[in-house]
Structures are given as structure tokens and as C-alpha cells.
C-alpha atoms as a PDB file:
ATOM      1  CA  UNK A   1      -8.978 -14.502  16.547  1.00  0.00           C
ATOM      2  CA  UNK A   2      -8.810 -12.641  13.241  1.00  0.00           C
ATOM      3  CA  UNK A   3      -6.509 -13.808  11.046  1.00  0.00           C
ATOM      4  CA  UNK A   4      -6.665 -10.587   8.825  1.00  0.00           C
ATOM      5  CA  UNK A   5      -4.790  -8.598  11.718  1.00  0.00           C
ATOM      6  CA  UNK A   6      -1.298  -9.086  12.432  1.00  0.00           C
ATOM      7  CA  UNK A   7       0.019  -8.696  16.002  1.00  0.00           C
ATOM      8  CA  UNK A   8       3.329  -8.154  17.475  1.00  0.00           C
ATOM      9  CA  UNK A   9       3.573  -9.241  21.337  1.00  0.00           C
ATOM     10  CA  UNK A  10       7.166  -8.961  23.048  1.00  0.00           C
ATOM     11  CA  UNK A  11       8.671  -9.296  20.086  1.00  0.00           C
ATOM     12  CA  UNK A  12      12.303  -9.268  20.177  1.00  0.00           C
ATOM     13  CA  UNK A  13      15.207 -10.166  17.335  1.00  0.00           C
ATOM     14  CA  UNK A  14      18.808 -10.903  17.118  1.00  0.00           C
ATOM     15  CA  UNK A  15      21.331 -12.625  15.206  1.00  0.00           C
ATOM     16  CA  UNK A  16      22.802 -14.930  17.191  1.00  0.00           C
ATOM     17  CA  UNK A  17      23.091 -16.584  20.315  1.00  0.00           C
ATOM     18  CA  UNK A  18      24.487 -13.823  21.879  1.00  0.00           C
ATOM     19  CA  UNK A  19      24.173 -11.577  19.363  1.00  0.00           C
ATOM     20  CA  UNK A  20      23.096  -7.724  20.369  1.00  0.00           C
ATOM     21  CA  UNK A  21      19.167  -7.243  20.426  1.00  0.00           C
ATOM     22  CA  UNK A  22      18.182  -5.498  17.381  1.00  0.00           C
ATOM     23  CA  UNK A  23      14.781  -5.194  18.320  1.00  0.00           C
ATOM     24  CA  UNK A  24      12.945  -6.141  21.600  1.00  0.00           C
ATOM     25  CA  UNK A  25       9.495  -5.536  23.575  1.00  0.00           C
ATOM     26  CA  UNK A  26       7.986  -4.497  20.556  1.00  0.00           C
ATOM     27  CA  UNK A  27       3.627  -4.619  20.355  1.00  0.00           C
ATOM     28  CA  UNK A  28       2.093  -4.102  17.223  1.00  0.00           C
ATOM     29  CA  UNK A  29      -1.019  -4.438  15.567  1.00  0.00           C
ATOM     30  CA  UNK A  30      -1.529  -3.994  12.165  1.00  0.00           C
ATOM     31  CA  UNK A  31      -5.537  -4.226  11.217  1.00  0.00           C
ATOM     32  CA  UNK A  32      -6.943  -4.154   8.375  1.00  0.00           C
ATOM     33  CA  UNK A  33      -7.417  -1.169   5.964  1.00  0.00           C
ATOM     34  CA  UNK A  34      -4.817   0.576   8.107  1.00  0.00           C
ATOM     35  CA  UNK A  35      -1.709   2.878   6.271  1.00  0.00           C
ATOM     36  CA  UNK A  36       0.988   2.642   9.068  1.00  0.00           C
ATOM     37  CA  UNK A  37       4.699   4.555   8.685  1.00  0.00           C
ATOM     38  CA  UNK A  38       7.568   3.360  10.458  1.00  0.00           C
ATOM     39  CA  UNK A  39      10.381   6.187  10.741  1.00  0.00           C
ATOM     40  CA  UNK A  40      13.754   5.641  11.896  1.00  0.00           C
ATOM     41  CA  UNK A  41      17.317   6.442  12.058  1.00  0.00           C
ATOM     42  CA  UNK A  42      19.109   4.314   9.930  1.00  0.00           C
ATOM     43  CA  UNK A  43      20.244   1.217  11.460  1.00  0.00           C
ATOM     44  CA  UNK A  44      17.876   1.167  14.027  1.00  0.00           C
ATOM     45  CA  UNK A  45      15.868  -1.768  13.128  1.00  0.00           C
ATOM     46  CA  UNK A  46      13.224  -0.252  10.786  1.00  0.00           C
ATOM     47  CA  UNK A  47      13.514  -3.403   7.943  1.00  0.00           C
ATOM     48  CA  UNK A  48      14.288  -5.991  10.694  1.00  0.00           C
ATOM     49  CA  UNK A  49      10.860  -4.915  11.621  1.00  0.00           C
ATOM     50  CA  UNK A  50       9.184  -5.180   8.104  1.00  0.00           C
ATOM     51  CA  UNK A  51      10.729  -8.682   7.413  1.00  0.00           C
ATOM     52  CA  UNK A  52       9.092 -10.233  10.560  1.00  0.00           C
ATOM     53  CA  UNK A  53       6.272  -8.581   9.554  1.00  0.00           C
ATOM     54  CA  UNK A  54       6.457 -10.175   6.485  1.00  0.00           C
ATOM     55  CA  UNK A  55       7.288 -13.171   8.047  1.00  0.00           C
ATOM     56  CA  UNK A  56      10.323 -13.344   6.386  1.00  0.00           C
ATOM     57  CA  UNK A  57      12.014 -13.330   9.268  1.00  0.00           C
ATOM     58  CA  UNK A  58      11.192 -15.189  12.703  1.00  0.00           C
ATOM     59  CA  UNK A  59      11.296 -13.309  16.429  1.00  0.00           C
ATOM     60  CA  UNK A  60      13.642 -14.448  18.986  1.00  0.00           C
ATOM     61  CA  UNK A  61      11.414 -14.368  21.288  1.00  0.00           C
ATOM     62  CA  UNK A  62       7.526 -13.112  21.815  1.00  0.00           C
ATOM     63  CA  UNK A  63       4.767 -14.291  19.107  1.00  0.00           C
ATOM     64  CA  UNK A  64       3.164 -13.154  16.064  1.00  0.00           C
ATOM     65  CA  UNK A  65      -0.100 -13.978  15.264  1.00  0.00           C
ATOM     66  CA  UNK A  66      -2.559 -13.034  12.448  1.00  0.00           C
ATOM     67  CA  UNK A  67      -2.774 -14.787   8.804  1.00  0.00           C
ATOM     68  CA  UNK A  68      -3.038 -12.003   6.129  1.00  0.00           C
ATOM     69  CA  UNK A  69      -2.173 -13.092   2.749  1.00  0.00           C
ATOM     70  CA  UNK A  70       1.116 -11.039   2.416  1.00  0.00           C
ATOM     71  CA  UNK A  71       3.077  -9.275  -0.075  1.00  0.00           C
ATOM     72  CA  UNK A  72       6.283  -7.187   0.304  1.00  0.00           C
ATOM     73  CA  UNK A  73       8.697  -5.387  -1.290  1.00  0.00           C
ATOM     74  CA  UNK A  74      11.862  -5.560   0.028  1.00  0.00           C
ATOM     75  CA  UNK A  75      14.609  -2.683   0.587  1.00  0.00           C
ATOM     76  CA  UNK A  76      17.124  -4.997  -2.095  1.00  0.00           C
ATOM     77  CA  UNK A  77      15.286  -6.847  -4.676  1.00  0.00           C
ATOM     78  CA  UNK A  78      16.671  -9.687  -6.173  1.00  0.00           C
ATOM     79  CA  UNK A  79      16.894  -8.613  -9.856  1.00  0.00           C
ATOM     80  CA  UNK A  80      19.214 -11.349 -11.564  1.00  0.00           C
ATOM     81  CA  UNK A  81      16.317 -14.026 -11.805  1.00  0.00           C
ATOM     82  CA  UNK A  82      16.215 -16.370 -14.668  1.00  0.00           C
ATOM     83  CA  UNK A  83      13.321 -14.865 -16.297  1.00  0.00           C
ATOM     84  CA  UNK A  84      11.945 -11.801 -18.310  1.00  0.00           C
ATOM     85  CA  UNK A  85       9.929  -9.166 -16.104  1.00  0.00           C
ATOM     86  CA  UNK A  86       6.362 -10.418 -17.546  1.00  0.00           C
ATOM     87  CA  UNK A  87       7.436 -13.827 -17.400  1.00  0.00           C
ATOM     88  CA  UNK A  88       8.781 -13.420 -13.707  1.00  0.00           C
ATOM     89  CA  UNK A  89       5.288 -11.776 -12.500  1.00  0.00           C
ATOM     90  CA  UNK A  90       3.071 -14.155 -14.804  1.00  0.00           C
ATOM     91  CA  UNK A  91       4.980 -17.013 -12.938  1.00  0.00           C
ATOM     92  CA  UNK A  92       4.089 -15.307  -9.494  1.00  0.00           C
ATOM     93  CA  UNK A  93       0.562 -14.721 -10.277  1.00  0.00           C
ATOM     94  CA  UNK A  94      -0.386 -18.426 -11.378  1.00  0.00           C
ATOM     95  CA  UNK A  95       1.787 -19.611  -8.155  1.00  0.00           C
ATOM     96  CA  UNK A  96      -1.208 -17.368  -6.298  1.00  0.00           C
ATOM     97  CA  UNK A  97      -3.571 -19.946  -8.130  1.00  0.00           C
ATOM     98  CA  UNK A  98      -4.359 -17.421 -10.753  1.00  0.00           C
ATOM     99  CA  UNK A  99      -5.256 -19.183 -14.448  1.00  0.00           C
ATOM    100  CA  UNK A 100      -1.783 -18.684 -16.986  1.00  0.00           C
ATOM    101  CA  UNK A 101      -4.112 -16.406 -19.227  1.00  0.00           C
ATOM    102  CA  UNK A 102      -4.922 -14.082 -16.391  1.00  0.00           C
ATOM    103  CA  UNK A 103      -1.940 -14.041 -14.586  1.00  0.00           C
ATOM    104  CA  UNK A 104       0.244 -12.643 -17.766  1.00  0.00           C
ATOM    105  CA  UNK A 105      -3.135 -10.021 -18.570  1.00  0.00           C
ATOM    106  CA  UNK A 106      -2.853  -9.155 -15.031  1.00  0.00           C
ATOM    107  CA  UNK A 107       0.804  -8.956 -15.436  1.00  0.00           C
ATOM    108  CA  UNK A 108       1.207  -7.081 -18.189  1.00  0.00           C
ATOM    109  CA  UNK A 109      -1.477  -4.419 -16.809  1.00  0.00           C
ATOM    110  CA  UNK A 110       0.613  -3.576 -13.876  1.00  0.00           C
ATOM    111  CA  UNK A 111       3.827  -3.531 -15.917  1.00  0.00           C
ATOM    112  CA  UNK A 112       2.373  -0.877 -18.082  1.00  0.00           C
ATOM    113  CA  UNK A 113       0.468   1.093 -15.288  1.00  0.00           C
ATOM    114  CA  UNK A 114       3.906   1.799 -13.743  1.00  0.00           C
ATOM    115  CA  UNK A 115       5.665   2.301 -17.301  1.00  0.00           C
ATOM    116  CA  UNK A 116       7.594  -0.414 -17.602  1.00  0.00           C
ATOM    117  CA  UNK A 117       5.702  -2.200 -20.290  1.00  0.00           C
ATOM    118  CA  UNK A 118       8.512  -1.399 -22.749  1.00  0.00           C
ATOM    119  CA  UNK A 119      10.214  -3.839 -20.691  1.00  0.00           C
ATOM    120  CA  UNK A 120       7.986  -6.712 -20.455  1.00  0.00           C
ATOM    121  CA  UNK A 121      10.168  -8.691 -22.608  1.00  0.00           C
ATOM    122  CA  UNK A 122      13.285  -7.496 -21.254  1.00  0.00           C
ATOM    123  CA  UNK A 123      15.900 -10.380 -19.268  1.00  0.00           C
ATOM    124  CA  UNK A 124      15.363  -9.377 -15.430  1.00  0.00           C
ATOM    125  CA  UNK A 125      19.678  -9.281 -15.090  1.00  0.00           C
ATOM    126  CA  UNK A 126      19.460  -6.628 -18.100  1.00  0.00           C
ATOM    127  CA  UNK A 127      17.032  -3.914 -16.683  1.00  0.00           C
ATOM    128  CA  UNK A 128      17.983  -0.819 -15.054  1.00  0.00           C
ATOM    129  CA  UNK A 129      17.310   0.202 -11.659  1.00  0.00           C
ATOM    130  CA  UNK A 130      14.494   1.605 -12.015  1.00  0.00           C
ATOM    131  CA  UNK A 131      13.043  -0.535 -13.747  1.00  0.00           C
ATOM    132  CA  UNK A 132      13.876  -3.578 -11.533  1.00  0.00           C
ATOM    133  CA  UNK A 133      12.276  -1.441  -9.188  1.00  0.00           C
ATOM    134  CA  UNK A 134       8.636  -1.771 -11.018  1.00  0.00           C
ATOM    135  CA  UNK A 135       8.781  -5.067 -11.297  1.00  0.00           C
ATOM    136  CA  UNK A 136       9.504  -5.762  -7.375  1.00  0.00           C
ATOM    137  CA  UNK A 137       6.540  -3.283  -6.922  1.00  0.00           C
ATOM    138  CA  UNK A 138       4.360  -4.658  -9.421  1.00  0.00           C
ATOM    139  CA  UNK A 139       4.697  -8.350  -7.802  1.00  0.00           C
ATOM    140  CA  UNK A 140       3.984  -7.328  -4.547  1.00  0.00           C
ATOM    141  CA  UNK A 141       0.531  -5.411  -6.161  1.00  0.00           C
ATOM    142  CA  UNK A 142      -0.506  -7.775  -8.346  1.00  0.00           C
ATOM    143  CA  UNK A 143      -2.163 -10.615  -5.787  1.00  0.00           C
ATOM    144  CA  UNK A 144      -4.575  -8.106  -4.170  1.00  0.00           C
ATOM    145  CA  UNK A 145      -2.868  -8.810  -0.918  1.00  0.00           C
ATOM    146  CA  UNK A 146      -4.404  -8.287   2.569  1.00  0.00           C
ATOM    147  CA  UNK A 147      -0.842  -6.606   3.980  1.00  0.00           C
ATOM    148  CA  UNK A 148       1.225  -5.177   1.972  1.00  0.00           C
ATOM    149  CA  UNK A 149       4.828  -4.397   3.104  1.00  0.00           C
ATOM    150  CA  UNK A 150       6.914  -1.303   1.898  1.00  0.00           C
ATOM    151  CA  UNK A 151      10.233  -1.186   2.368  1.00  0.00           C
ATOM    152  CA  UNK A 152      12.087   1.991   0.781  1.00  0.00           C
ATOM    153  CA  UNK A 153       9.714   0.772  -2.519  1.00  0.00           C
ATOM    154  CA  UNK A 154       9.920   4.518  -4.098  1.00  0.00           C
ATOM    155  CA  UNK A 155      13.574   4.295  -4.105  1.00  0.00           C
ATOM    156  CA  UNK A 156      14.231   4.414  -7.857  1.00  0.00           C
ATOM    157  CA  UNK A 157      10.880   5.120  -9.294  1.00  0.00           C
ATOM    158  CA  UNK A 158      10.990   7.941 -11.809  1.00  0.00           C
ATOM    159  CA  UNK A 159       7.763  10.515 -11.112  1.00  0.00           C
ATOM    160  CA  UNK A 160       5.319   8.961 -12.610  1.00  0.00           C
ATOM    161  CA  UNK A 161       5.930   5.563 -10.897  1.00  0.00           C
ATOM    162  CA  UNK A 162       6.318   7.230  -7.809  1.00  0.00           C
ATOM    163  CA  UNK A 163       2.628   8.759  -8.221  1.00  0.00           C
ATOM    164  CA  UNK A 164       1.396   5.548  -9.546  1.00  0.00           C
ATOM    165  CA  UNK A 165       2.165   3.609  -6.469  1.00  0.00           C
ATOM    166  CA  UNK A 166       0.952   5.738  -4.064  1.00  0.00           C
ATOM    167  CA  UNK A 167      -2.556   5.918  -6.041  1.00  0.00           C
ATOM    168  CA  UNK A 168      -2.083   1.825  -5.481  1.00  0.00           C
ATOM    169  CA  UNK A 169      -1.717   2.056  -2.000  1.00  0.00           C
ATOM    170  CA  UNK A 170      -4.941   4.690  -1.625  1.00  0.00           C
ATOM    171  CA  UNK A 171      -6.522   1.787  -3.836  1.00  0.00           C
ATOM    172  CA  UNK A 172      -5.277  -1.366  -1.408  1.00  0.00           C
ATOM    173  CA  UNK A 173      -6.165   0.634   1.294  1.00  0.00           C
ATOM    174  CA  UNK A 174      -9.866   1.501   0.296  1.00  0.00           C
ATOM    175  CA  UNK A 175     -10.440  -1.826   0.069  1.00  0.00           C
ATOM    176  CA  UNK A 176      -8.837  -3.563   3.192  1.00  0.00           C
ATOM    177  CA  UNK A 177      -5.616  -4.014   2.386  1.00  0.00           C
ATOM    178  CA  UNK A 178      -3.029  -2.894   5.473  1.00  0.00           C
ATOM    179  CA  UNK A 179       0.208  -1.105   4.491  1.00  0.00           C
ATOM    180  CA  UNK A 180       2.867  -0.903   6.739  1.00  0.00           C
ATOM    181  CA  UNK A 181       6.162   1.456   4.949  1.00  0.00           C
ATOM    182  CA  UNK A 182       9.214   2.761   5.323  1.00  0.00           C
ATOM    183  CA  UNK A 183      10.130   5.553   2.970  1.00  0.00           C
ATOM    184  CA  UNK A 184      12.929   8.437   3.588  1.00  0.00           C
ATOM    185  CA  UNK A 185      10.544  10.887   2.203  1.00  0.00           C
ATOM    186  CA  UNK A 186       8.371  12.409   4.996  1.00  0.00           C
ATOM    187  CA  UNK A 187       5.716  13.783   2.608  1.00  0.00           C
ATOM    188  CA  UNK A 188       5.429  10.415   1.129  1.00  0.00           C
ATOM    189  CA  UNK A 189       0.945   9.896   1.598  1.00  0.00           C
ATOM    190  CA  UNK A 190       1.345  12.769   3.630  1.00  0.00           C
ATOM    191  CA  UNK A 191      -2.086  13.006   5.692  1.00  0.00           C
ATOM    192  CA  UNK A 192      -3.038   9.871   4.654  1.00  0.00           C
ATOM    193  CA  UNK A 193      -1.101   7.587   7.741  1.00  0.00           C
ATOM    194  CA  UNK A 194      -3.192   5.965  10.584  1.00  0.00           C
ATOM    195  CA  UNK A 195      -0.315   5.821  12.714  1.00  0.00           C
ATOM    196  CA  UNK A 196       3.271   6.563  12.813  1.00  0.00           C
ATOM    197  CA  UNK A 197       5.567   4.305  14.557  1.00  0.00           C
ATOM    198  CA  UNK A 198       9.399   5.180  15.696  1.00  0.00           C
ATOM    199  CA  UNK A 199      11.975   2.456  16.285  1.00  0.00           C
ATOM    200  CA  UNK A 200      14.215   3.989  18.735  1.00  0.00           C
ATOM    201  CA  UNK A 201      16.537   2.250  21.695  1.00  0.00           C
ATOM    202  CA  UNK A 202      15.666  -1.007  19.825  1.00  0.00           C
ATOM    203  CA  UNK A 203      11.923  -0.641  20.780  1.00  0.00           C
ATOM    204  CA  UNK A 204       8.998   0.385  19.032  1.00  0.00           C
ATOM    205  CA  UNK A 205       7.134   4.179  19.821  1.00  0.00           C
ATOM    206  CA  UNK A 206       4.389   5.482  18.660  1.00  0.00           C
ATOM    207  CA  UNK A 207       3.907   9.098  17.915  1.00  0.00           C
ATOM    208  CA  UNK A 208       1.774  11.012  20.818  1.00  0.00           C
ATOM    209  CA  UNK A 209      -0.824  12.229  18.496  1.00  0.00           C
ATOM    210  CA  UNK A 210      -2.100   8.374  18.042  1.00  0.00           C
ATOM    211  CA  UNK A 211      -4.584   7.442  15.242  1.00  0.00           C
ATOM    212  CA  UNK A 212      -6.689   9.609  13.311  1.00  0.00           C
ATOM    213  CA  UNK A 213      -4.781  10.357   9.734  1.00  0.00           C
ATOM    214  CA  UNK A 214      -4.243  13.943   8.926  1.00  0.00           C
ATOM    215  CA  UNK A 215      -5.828  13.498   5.549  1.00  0.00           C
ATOM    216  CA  UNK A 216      -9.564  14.162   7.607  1.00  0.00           C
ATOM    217  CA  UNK A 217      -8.021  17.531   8.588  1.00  0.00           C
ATOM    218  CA  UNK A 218      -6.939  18.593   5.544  1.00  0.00           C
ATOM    219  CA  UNK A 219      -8.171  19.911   1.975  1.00  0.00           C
ATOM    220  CA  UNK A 220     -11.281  18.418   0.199  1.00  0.00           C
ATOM    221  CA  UNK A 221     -12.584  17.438  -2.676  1.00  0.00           C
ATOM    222  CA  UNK A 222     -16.499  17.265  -3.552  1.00  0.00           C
ATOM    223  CA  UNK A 223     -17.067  15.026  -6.537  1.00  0.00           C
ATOM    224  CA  UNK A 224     -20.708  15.451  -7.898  1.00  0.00           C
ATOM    225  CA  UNK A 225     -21.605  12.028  -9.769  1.00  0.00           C
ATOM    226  CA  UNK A 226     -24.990  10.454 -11.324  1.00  0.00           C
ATOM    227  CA  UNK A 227     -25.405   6.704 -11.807  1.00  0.00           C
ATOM    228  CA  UNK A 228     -27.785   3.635 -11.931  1.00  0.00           C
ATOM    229  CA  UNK A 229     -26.477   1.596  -9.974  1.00  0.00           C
ATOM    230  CA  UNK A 230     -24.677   1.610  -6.305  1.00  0.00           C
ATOM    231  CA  UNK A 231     -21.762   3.441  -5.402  1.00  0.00           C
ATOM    232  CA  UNK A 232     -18.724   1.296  -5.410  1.00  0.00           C
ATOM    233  CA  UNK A 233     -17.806   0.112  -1.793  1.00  0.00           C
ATOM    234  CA  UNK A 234     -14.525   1.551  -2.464  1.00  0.00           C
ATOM    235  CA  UNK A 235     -15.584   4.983  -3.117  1.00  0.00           C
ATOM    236  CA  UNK A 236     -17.673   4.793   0.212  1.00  0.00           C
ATOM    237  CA  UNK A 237     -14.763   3.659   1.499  1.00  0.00           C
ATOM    238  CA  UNK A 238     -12.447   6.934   0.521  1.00  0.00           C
ATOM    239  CA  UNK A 239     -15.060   9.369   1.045  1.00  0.00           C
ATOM    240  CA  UNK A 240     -15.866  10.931   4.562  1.00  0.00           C
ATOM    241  CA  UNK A 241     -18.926  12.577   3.239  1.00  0.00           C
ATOM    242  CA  UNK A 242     -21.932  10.534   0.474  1.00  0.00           C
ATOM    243  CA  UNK A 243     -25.519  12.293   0.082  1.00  0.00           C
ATOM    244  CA  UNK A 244     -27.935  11.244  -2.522  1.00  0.00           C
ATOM    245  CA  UNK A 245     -28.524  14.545  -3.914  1.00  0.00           C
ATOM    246  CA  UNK A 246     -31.569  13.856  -6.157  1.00  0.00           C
ATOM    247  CA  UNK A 247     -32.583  11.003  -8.639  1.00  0.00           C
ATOM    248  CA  UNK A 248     -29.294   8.784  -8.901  1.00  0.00           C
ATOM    249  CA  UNK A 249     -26.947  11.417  -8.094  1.00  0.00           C
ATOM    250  CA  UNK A 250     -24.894  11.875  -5.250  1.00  0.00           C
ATOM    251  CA  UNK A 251     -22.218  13.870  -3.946  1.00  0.00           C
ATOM    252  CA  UNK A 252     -18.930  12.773  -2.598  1.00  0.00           C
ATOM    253  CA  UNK A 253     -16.345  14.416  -0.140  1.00  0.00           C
ATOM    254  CA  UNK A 254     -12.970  13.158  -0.283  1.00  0.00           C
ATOM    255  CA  UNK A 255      -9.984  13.783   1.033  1.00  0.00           C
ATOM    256  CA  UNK A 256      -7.882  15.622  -1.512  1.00  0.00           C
ATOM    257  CA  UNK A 257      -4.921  13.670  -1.380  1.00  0.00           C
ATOM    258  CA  UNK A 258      -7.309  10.162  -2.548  1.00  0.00           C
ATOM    259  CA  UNK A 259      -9.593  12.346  -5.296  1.00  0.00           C
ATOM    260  CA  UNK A 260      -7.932  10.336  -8.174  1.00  0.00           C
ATOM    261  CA  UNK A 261      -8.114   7.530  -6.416  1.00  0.00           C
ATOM    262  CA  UNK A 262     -11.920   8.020  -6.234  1.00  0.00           C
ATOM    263  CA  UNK A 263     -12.506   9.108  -9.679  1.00  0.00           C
ATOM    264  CA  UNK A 264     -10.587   6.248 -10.580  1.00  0.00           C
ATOM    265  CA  UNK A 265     -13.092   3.987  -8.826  1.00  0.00           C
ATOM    266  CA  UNK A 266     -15.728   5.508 -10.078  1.00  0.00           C
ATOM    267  CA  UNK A 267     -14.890   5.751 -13.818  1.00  0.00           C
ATOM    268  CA  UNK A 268     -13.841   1.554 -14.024  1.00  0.00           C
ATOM    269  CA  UNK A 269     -16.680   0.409 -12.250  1.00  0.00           C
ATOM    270  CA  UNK A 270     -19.642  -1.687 -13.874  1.00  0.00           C
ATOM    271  CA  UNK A 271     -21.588   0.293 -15.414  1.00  0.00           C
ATOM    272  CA  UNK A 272     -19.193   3.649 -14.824  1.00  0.00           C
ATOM    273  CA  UNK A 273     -20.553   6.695 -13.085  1.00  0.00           C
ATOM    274  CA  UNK A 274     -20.607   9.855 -14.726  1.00  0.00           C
ATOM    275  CA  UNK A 275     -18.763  12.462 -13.364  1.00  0.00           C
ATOM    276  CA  UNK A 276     -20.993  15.738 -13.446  1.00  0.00           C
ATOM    277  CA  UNK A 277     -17.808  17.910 -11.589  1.00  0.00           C
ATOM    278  CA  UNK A 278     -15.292  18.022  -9.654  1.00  0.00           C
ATOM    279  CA  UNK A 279     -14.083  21.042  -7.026  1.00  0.00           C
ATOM    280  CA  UNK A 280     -12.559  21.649  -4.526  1.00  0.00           C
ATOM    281  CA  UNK A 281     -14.761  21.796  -0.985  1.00  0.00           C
ATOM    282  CA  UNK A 282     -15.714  25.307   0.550  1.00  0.00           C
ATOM    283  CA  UNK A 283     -13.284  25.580   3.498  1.00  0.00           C
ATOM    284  CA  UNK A 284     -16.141  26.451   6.064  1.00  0.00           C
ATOM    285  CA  UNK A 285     -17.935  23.262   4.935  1.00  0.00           C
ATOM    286  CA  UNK A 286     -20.568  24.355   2.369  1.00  0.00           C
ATOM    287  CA  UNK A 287     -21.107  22.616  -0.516  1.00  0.00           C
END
């Protein structure tokens, strides 16, 4: 069995004995590399979901199975921790056997990708909202997890932090990660979703139009590139179009929505690839 996909089978949960059923019947698998939304009413069950997901929580009856190395960010994040934010995610990182040195580089990277390295020093009980919020995002990003669990994580961010973590998620995603969110936005990675789930009636539904994410469907990009060495596996991995087009150049088609998430790939790898141009792709296909 792969232990890199999770699975939900007759999954039920309630608190207490004879508690109502908060959930129950609910199948769900969540492989890898897959972007899954779960929508909702409010009260319905959507972060009783995400926590056994997690595994945070344990089902009152059915099974999970599936090992993914796990991270999550939960709808309220325990801010008043005795610690500073980069001391708080340096701790977490060398707890996911990463060396002290690394951990607080890697640390300190994220803090400052999501604009909170102002903050770095800052008690955790002394920052605002917002950026408590960072941090709880940050420490779920910074292990490279295999799942990665959402739960209202946008909730707080200013813009830029908002953008920054769903260029993350195209990131996680292009490389194997699973994501599985809840978000009250409904353009949040718009065209980008394999599935969309509904909890409804305490059970699990899944949108009629099944897989296939919208982002295929949509606006392109072409990104023209030149480079000695291979493509990254991650820009394979966002593109739905690569042709060598002549001596170590090749052109890309991605979908819009995951363009800077591509260029981003391409510009950090070892050596970098040069960008010859960027536009966007002829509607009837052409390049």
C-alpha cells in the first residue's frame, strides 16, 4: 500500500458516546501531487474533516490509512508560545531532524518570503494577527511536507502574503506535495483544484464535474527559455506543453495561474535558465 496517499474509508466522528455524528460514511483519497478544496456551510464538519486528516484527530469509527509526512495549519493557531517567531520555527525545523544552522537559515527564509522578517525577533504572545498568521503558515511550509493541510490559512494575511502562499502551494504541489484546504474565498487557486469536495448532511460529496482542474481549460502562458542543463522536474511538472525548440532551448506552456511559479523554478535552479520571453499563448493554440 502507498503510504504517500491518505485514505478515508467509513469514516465517521463524534464527540461522545452518544454524542451527534459530526461526520459519517465519509471515503477519501488524497494522492499525491493533488490540490483538493473542501467547501462547506459553516458548522458542517469542514475542520473536523481536516484534523483527522491531519491526524490530529482520530475517527469513531472506519480507518485511515496512508503515512505522508504531514503538516497543517490549523483554523486557531496557538500564538502565546514561549518563544520568538524564528526561534519557534528554528525549534520545529531541527525537531524534523534538520541541523540548528539550517533550520534557523531555513527559518528565517520563509519568515521573510511572507514579510514577516521584521518580526523574527519578535515574542510570539506580542505579534499581531497577521503576523501570527505567517508564522503558523511558515511552520507548516518549512519541512517540505508530503500533505499539507489548510485550514482558513489566508485568514489574516495582508496581499502580499496571501499571493505568497498560494505561489507555495503551486510550488508543494509541482513537486508531490498534496493540499487539501478550506478557504471562504471561492477564487482562492481558482482553476488550479483537482477536486472539490462538499460536506453536507454530515457526509462527504464530491462535485459532479470530478477531476480534471480548470487551470488546463483556461489562459496560457508560453515561456521561451535556453539552458545547459535539464529542465527542472518541477517545471515539467507545471507545464502541460515542453518542446526542445533548437540547441538548448525549449519552450514551455503553462497554465497562467502557475507562470510565476515556473519562472520561479526556473530562475533558482542550478545553473539558472535564461528566460528569452515570456507571453501569453495564442488562444487557438499557435505558438
Amino acid at each position: 500500500m502507498d503510504d504517500h496517499a491518505l485514505r478515508l474509508e467509513a469514516v465517521g466522528r463524534r464527540y461522545g458516546r452518544r454524542g451527534p455524528w459530526v461526520l459519517r460514511g465519509v471515503d477519501l483519497t488524497v494522492p499525491p501531487a493533488a490540490l483538493i478544496r473542501v467547501e462547506g456551510s459553516n458548522g458542517t464538519g469542514k475542520s473536523t474533516l481536516l484534523r483527522l486528516l491531519a491526524r490530529t484527530d482520530t475517527p469513531t469509527e472506519g480507518r485511515i490509512t496512508g503515512r505522508p509526512r504531514t503538516a497543517y495549519v490549523p483554523e486557531r493557531f496557538p500564538a502565546a508560545l514561549p518563544f520568538t517567531a524564528l526561534g519557534y520555527l528554528t525549534h520545529l525545523a531541527t525537531v524534523h531532524g534538520v541541523s540548528r544552522a539550517a533550520a534557523r537559515r531555513t527559518a528565517a527564509e520563509w519568515l521573510e518570503r511572507l514579510g514577516a522578517g521584521a518580526h523574527a525577533h519578535t515574542p510570539m504572545p506580542r505579534l499581531s494577527k497577521g503576523s501570527s498568521q505567517k508564522v503558523a503558515v511558515a511552520q507548516a511550509l518549512l519541512a517540505a511536507p508530503e500533505l499539507l493541510i489548510l485550514d482558513e490559512a489566508w485568514t489574516g494575511l495582508d496581499t502580499d502574503a496571501r499571493a505568497e502562499l498560494e505561489r507555495a502551494v503551486a510550488e508543494r504541489t509541482a513537486a508531490g506535495t498534496a493540499v487539501v484546504l478550506v478557504d471562504h474565498d471561492p477564487r482562492r487557486l481558482a482553476g488550479m483544484t483537482d477536486a472539490v469536495h462538499t460536506v453536507r448532511d454530515g457526509t462527504l460529496h464530491r462535485r459532479p464535474e470530478g477531476p480534471g482542474p480548470a487551470a488546463d481549460a483556461g489562459p496560457h502562458t508560453v515561456v521561451e527559455v535556453r539552458g545547459a542543463a535539464p529542465l527542472p522536474a518541477e517545471a515539467l511538472a507545471l507545464a502541460v506543453a515542453a518542446e526542445e525548440t533548437g540547441e538548448r532551448a525549449h519552450r514551455l506552456t503553462v497554465p497562467a495561474a502557475r507562470s510565476d511559479v515556473l519562472l520561479r523554478a526556473l530562475l533558482t535552479a542550478s545553473p539558472p535558465w535564461h528566460v528569452v520571453s515570456v507571453r501569453p499563448a495564442d488562444p487557438e493554440g499557435r505558438p
